[in-house]
N, C-alpha and C. Protein backbone atom coordinates (compact mmCIF):
# COMPACT_ATOMS: atom_id res chain seq x y z
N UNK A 1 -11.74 6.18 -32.03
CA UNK A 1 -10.91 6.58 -30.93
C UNK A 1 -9.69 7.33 -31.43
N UNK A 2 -8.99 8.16 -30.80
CA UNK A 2 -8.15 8.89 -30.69
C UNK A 2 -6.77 7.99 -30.59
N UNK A 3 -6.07 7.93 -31.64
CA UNK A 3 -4.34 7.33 -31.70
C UNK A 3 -3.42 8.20 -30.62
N UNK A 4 -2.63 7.16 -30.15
CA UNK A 4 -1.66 7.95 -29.24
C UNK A 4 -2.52 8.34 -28.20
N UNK A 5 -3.43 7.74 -27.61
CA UNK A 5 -3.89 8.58 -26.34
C UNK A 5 -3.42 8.00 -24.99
N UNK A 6 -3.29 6.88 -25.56
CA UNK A 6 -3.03 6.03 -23.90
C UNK A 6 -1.31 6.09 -23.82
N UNK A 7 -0.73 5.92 -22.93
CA UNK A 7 0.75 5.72 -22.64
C UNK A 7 1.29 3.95 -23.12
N UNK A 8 2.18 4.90 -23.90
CA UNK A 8 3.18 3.35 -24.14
C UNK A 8 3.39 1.86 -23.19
N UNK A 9 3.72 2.79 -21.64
CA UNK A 9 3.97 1.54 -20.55
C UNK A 9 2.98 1.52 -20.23
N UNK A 10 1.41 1.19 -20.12
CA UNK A 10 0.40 0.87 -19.70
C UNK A 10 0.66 -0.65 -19.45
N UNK A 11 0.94 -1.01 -18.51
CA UNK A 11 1.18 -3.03 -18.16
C UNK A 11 0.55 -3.53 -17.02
N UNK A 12 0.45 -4.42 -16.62
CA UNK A 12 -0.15 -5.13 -15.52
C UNK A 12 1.22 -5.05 -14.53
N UNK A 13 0.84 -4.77 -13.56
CA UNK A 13 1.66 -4.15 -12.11
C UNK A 13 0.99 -4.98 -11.15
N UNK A 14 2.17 -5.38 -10.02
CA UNK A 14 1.61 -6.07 -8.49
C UNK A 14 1.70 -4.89 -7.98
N UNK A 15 0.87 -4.54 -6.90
CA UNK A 15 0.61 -3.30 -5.82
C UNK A 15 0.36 -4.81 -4.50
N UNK A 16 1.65 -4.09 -3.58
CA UNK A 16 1.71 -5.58 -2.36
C UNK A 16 1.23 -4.38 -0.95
N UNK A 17 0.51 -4.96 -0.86
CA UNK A 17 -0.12 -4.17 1.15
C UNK A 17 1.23 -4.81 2.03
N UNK A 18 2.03 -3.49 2.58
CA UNK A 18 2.91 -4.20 3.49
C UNK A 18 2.48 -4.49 4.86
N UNK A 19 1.35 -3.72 5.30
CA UNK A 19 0.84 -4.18 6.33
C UNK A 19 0.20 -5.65 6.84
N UNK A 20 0.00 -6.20 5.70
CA UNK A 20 -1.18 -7.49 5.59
C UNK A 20 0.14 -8.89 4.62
N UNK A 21 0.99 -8.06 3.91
CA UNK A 21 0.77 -9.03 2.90
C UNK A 21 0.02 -9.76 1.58
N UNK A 22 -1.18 -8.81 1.47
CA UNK A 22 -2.06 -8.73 0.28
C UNK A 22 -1.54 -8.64 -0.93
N UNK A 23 -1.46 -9.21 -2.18
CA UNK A 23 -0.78 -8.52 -3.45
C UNK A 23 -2.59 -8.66 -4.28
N UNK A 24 -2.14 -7.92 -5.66
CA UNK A 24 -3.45 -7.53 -6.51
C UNK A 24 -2.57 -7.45 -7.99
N UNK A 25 -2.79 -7.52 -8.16
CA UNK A 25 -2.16 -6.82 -10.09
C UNK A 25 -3.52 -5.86 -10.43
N UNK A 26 -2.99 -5.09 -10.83
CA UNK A 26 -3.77 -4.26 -12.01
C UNK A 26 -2.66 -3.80 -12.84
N UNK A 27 -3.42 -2.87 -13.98
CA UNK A 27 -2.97 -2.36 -15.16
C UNK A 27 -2.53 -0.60 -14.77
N UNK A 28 -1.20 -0.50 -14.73
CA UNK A 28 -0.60 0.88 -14.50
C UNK A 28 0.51 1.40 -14.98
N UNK A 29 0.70 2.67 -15.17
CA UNK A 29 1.99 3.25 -15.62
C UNK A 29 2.83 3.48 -14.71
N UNK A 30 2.81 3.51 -13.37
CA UNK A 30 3.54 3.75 -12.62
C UNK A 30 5.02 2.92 -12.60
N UNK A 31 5.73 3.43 -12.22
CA UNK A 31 7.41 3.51 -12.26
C UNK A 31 7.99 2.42 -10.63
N UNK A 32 8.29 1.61 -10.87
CA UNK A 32 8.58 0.57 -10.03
C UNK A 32 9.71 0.26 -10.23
N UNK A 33 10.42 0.19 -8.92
CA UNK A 33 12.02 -0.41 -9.06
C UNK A 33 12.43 -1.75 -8.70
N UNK A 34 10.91 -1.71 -8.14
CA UNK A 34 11.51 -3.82 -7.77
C UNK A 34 10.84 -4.60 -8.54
N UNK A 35 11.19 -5.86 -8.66
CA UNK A 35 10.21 -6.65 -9.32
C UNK A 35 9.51 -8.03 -8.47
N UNK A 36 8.60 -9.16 -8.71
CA UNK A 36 8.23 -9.78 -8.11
C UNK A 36 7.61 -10.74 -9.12
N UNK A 37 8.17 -12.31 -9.10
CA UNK A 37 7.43 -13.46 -9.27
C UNK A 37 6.22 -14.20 -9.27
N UNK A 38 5.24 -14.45 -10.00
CA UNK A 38 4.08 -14.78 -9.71
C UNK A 38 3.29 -15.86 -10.77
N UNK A 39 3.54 -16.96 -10.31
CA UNK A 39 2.78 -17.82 -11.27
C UNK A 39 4.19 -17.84 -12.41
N UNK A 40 5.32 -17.58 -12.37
CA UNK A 40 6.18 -18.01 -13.49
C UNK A 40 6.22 -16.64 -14.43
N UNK A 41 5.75 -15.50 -14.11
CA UNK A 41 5.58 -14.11 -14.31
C UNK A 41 5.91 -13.26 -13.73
N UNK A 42 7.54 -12.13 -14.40
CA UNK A 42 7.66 -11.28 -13.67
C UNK A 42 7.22 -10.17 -13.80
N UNK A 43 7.13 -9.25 -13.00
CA UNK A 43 5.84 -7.95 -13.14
C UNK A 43 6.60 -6.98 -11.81
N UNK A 44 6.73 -6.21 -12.24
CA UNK A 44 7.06 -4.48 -11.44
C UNK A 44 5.81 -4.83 -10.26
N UNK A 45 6.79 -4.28 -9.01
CA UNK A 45 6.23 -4.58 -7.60
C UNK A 45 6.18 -3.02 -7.03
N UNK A 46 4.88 -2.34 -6.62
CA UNK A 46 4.62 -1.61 -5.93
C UNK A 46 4.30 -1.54 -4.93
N UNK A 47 5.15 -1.26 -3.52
CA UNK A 47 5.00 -1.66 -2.14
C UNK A 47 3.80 -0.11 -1.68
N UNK A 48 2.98 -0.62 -0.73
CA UNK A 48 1.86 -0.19 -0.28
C UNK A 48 1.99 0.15 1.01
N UNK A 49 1.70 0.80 1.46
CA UNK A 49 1.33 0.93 3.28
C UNK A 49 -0.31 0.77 3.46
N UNK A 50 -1.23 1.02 2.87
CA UNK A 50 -2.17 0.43 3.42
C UNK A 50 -3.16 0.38 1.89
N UNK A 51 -3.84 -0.84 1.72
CA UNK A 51 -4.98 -0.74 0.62
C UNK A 51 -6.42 -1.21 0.89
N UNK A 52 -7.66 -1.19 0.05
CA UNK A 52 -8.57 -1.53 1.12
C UNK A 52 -8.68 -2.85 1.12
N UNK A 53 -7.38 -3.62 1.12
CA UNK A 53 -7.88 -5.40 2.11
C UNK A 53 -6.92 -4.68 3.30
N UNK A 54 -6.51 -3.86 4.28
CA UNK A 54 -6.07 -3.56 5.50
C UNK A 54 -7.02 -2.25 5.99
N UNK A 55 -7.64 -0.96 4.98
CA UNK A 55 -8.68 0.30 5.35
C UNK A 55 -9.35 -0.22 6.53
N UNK A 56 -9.25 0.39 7.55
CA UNK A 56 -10.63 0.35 8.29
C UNK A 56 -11.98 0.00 7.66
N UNK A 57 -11.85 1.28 6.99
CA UNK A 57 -13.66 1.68 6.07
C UNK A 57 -13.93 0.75 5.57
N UNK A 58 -13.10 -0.53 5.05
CA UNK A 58 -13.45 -1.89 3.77
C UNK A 58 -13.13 -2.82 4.72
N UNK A 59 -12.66 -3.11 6.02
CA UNK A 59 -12.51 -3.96 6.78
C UNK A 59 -13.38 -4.43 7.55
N UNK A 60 -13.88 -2.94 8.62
CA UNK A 60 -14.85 -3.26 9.85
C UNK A 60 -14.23 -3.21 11.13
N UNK A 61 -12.60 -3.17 10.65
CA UNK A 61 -11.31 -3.38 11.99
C UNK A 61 -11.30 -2.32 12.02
N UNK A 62 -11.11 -1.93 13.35
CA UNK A 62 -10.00 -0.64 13.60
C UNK A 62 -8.66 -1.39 14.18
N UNK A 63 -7.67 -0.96 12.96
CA UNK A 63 -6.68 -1.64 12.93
C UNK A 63 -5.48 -0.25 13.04
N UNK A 64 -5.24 0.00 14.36
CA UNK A 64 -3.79 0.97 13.96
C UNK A 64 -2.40 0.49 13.62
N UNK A 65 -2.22 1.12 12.35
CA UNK A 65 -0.83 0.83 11.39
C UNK A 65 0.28 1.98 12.00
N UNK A 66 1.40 1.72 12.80
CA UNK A 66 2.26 2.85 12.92
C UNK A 66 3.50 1.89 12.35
N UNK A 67 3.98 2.81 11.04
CA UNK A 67 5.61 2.63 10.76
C UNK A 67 6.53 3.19 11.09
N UNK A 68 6.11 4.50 11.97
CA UNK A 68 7.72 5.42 11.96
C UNK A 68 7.15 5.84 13.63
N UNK A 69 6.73 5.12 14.66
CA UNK A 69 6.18 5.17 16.00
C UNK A 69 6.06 6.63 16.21
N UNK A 70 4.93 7.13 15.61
CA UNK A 70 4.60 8.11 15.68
C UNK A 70 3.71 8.31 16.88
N UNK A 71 2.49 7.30 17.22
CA UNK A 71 1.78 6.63 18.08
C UNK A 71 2.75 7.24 19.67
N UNK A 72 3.93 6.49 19.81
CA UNK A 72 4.52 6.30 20.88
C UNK A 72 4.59 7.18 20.87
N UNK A 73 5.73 8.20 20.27
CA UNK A 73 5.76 9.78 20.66
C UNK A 73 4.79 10.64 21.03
N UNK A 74 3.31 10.11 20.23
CA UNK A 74 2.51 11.35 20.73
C UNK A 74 1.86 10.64 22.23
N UNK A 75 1.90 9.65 22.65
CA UNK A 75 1.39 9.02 24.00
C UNK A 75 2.79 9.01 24.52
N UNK A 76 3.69 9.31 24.48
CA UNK A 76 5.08 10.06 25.24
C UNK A 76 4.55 11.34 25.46
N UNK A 77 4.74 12.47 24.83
CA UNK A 77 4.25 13.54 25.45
C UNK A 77 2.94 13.93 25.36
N UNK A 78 1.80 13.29 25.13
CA UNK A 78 0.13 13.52 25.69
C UNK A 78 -0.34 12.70 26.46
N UNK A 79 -0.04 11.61 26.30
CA UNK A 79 -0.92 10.32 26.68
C UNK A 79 -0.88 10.40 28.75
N UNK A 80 -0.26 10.57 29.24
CA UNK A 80 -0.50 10.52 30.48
C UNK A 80 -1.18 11.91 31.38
N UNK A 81 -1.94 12.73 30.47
CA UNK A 81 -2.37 13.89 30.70
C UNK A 81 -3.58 13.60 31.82
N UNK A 82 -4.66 12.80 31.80
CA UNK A 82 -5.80 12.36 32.94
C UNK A 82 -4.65 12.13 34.28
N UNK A 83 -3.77 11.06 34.30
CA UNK A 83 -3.39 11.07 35.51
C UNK A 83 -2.89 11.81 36.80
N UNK A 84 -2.65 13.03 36.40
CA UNK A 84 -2.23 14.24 36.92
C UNK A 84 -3.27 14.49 38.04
């Protein structure tokens, strides 16, 4: 194998579903500013908006996620269009 190929911070990372509450660890380089407790282990916390324990496609739910009520606005100005 090739020296120096992989990245220095390669570590085990929490990735947390904020929709559900789900956490996972895997192994990532990614850059995290919070951290989080687990089992007596602290580990860089990557907050999520949706992963597949909340996906439709890996669920079976059709589950609509709105964080910034995007939903409302567009059924504010479309949604009452039939009643006319």
């Amino acid at each position: 194998m090739k020296k120096d190929l992989h990245p220095d911070n390669y570590r085990p990372v929490v990735f947390k579903d904020m929709s559900n509450d789900e956490i996972f660890i895997s192994r990532s380089t990614i850059n995290a500013r919070e951290t989080i407790e687990i089992d007596g282990v602290t580990y860089p916390l990557v907050k999520l908006e949706i992963t597949s324990a909340s996906h439709p496609f890996y669920t079976g739910k059709q589950k609509l996620v709105d964080t910034a009520g995007r939903v409302d606005k567009f059924m504010s100005r479309y949604g009452n269009r039939k009643k006319k």
